[in-house]
C-alpha atoms as a PDB file:
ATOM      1  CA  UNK A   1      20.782  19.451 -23.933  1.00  0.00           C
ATOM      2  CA  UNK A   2      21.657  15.687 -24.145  1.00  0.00           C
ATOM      3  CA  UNK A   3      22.204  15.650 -20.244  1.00  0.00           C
ATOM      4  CA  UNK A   4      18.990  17.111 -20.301  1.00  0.00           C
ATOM      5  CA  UNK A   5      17.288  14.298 -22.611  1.00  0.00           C
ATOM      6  CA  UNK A   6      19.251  11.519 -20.858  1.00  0.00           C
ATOM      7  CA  UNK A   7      17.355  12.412 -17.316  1.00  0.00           C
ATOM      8  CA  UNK A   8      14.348  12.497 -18.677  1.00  0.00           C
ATOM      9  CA  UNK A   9      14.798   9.527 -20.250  1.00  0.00           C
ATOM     10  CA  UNK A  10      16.863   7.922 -16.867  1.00  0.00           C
ATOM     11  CA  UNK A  11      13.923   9.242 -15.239  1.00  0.00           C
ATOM     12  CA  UNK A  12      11.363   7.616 -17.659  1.00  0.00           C
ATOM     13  CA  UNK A  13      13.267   4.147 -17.116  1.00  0.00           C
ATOM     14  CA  UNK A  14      12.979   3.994 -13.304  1.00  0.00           C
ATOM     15  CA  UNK A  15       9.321   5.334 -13.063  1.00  0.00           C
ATOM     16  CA  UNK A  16       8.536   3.141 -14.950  1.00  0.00           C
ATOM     17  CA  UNK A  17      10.714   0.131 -13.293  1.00  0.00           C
ATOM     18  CA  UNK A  18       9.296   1.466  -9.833  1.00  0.00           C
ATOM     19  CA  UNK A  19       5.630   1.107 -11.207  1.00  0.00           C
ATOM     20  CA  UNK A  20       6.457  -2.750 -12.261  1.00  0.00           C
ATOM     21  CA  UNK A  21       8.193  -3.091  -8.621  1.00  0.00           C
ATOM     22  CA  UNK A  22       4.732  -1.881  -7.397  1.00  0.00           C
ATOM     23  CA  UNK A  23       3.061  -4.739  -9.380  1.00  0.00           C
ATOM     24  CA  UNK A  24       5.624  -7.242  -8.614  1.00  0.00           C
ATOM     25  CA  UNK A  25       5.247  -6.751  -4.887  1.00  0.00           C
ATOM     26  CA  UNK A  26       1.275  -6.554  -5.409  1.00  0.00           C
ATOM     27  CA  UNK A  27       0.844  -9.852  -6.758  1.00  0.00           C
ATOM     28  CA  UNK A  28       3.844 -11.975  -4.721  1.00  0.00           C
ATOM     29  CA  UNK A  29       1.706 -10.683  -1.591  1.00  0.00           C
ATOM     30  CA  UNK A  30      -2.039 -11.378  -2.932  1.00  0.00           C
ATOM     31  CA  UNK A  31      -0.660 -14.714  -4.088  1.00  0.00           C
ATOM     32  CA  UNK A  32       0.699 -15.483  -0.726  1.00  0.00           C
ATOM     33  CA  UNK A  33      -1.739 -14.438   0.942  1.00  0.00           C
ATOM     34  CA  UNK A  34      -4.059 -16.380  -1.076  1.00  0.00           C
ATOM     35  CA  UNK A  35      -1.702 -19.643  -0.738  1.00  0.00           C
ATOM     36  CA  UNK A  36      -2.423 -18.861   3.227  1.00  0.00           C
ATOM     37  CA  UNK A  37      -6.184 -18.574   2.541  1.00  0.00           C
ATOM     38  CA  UNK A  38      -6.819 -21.227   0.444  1.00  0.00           C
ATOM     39  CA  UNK A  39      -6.890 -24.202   3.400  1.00  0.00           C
ATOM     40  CA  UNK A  40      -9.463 -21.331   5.159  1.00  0.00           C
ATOM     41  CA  UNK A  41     -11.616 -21.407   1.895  1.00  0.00           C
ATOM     42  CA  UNK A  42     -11.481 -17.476   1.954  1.00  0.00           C
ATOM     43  CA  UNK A  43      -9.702 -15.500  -0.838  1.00  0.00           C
ATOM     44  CA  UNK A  44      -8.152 -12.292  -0.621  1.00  0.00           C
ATOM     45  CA  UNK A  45     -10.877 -10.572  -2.379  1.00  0.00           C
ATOM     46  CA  UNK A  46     -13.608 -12.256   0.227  1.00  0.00           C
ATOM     47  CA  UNK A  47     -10.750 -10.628   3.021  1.00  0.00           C
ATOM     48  CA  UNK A  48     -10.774  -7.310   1.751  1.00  0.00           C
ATOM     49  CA  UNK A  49     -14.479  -7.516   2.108  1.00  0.00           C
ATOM     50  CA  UNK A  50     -14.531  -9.167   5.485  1.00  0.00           C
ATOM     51  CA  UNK A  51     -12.372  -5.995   6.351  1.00  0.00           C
ATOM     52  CA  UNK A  52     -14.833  -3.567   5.150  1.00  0.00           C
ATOM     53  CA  UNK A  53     -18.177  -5.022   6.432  1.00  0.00           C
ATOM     54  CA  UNK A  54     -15.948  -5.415   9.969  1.00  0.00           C
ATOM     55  CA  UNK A  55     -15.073  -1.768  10.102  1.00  0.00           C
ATOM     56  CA  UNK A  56     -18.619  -0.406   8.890  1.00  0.00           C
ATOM     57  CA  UNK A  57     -21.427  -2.960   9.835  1.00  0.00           C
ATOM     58  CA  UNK A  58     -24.487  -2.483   8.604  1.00  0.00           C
ATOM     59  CA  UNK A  59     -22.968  -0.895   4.889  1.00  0.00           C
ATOM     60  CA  UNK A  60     -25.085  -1.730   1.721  1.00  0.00           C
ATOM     61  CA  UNK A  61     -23.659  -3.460  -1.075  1.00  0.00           C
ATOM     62  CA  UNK A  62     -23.195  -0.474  -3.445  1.00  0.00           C
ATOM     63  CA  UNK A  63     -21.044   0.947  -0.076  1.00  0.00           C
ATOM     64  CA  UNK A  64     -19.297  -1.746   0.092  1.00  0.00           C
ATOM     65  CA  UNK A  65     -18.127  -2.039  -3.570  1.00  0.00           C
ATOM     66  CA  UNK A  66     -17.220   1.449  -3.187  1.00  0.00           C
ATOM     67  CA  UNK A  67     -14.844   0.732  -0.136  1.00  0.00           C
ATOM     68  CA  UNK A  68     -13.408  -2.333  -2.056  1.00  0.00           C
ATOM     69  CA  UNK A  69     -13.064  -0.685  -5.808  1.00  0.00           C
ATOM     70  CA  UNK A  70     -14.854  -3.676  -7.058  1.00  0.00           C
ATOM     71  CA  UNK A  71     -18.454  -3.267  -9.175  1.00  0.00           C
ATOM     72  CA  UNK A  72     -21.325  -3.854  -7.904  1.00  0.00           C
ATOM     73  CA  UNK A  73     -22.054  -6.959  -9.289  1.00  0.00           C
ATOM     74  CA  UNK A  74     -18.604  -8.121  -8.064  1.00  0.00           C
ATOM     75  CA  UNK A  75     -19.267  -7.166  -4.977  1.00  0.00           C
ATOM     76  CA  UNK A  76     -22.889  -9.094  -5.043  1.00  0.00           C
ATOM     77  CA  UNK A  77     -20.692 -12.206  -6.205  1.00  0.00           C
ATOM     78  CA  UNK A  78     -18.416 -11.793  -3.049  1.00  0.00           C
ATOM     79  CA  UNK A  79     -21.253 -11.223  -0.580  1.00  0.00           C
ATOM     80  CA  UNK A  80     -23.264 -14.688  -1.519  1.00  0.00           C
ATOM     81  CA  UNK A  81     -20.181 -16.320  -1.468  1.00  0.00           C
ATOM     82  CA  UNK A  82     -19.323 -14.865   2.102  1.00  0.00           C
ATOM     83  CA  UNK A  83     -23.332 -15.532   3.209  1.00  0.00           C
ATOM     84  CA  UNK A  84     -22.654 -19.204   1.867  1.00  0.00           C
ATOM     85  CA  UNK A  85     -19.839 -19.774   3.750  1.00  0.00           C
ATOM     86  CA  UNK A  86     -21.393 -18.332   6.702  1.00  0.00           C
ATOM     87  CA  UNK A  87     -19.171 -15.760   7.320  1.00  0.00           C
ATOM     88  CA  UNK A  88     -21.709 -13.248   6.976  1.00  0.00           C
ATOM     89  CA  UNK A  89     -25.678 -12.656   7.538  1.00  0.00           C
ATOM     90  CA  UNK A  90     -27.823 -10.112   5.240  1.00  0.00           C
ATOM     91  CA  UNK A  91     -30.550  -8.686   7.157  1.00  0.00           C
ATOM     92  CA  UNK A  92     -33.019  -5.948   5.615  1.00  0.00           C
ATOM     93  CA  UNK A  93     -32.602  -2.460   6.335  1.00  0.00           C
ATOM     94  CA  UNK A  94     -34.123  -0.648   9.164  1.00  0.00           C
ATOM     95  CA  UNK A  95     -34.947   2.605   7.295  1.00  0.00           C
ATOM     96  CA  UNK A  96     -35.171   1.054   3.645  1.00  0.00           C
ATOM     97  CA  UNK A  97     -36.315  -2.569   3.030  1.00  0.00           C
ATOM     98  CA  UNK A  98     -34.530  -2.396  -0.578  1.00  0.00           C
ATOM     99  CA  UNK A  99     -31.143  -2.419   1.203  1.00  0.00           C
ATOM    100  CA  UNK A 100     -29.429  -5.680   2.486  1.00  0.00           C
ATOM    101  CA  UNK A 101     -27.717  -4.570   5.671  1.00  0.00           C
ATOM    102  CA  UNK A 102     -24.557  -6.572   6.343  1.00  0.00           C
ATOM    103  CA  UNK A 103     -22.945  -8.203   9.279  1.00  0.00           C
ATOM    104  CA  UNK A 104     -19.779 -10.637  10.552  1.00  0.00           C
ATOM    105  CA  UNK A 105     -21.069 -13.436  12.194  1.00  0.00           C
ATOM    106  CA  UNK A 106     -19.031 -15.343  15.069  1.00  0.00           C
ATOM    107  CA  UNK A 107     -16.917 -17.403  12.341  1.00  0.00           C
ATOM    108  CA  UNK A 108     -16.090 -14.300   9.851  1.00  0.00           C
ATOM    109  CA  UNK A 109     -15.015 -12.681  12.825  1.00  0.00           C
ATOM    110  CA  UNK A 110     -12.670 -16.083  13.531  1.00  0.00           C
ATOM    111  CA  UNK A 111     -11.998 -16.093   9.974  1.00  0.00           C
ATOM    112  CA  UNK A 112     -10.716 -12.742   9.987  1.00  0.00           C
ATOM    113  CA  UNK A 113      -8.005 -12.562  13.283  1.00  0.00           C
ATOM    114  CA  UNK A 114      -6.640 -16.198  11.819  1.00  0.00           C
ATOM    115  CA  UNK A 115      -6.031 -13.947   8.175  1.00  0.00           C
ATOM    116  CA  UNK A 116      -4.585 -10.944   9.594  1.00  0.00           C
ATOM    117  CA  UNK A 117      -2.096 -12.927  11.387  1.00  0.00           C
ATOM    118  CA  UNK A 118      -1.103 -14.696   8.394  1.00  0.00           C
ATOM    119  CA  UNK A 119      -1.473 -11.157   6.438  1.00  0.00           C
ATOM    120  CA  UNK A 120       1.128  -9.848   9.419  1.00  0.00           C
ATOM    121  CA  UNK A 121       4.032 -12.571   8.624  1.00  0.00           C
ATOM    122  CA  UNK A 122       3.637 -11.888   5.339  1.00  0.00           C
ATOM    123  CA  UNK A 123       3.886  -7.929   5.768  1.00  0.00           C
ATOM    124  CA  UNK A 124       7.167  -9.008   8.177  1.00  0.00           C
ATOM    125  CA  UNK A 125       8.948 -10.719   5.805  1.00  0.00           C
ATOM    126  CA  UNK A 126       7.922  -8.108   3.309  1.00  0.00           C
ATOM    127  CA  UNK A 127       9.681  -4.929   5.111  1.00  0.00           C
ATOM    128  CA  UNK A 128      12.109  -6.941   6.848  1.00  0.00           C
ATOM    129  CA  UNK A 129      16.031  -5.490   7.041  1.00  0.00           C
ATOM    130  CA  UNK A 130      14.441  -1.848   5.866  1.00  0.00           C
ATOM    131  CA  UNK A 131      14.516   1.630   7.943  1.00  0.00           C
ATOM    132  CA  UNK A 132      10.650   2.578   9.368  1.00  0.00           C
ATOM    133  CA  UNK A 133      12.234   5.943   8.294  1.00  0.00           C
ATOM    134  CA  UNK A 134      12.877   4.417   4.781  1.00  0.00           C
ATOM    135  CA  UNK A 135       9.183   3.452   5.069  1.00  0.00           C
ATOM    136  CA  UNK A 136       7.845   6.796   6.182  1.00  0.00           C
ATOM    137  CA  UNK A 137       9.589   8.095   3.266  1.00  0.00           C
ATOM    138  CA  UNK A 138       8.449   5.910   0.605  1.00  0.00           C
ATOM    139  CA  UNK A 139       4.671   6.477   2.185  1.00  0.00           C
ATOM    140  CA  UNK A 140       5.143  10.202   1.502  1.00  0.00           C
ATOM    141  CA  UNK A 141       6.169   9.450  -2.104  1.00  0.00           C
ATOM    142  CA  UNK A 142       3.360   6.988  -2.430  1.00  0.00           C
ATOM    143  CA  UNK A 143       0.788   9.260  -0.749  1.00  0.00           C
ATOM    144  CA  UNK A 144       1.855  11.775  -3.366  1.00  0.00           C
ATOM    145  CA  UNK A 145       1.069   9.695  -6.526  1.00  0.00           C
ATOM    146  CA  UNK A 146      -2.272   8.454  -5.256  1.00  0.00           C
ATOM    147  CA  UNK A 147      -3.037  12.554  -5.096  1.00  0.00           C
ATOM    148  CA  UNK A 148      -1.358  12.569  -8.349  1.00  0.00           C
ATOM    149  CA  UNK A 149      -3.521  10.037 -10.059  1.00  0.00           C
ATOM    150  CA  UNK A 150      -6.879  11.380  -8.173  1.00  0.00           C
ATOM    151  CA  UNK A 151      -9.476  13.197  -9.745  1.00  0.00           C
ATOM    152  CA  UNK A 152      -9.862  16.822  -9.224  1.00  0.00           C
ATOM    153  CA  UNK A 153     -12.356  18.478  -7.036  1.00  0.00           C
ATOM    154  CA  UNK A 154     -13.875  20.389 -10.381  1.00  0.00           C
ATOM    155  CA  UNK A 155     -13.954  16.135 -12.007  1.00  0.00           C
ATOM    156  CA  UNK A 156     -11.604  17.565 -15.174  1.00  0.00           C
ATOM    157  CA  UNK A 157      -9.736  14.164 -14.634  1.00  0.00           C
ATOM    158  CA  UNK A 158      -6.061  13.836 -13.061  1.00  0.00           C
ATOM    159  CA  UNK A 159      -3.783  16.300 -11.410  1.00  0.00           C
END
């Protein structure tokens, strides 16, 4: 019984310490990658969103909040900031005029390939000196929580 109540509680203590590693790792990259960004006048969120409206042109902006898990109205906020900066162009909708479609222009696309190569030195020094198969693994384990933490098909909340 007590070795029983000691895993759970050893258990407790390094889900929980792998959760704040999680974090830890989460903000060190976002703030270098930031620190990278900043002379580009881009932040990470405006990347993220770059990313998206790259790999499906024409979205709306409720799509494209979706694909970035930011609100609407953050994702309103990012998208005049990126038409501002001329990184993108908001054209109406073929099929609905109430929709905004959205597109890179030539310097979001230039924008863009100079982040992801600072977003790739930053990813090499992060997984420098470990395994790919340690990586594989700790994708599987990662993969798993996401499922964990994802809403049911029937919507009754979490697995």
């Amino acid at each position: 019984m007590a070795t029983a109540v000691k895993n759970g509680k050893g258990r407790q203590v390094e889900t929980r310490r792998a959760a704040q590693m999680m974090k830890r790792i989460l903000i060190h990259f976002r703030s270098q990658m930031d620190e990278r960004l900043r002379p580009q006048g881009v932040t990470t969120a405006q990347l993220q969103m770059l990313k998206v409206i790259r790999d499906e042109p024409g979205g709306s902006g409720a799509q494209l909040a979706r694909a970035c898990y930011v609100t609407p109205q953050s994702a309103q906020a990012l998208l005049k900031s990126l038409e501002d900066g001329g990184w993108i162009t908001r054209t109406k909708d073929r099929g609905n005029d109430r929709i905004l479609a959205v597109r890179l222009t030539p310097d979001g696309k230039e924008l863009l390939l100079t982040a992801e190569k600072a977003a790739k030195v930053i990813e090499g020094k992060l997984w420098r000196g470990i395994a790919e198969s340690s990586i594989e693994a700790l994708n599987g384990v990662l993969e798993q929580c996401l499922a964990n933490l994802e809403p049911k098909p029937d919507g009754l909340g979490t697995r």
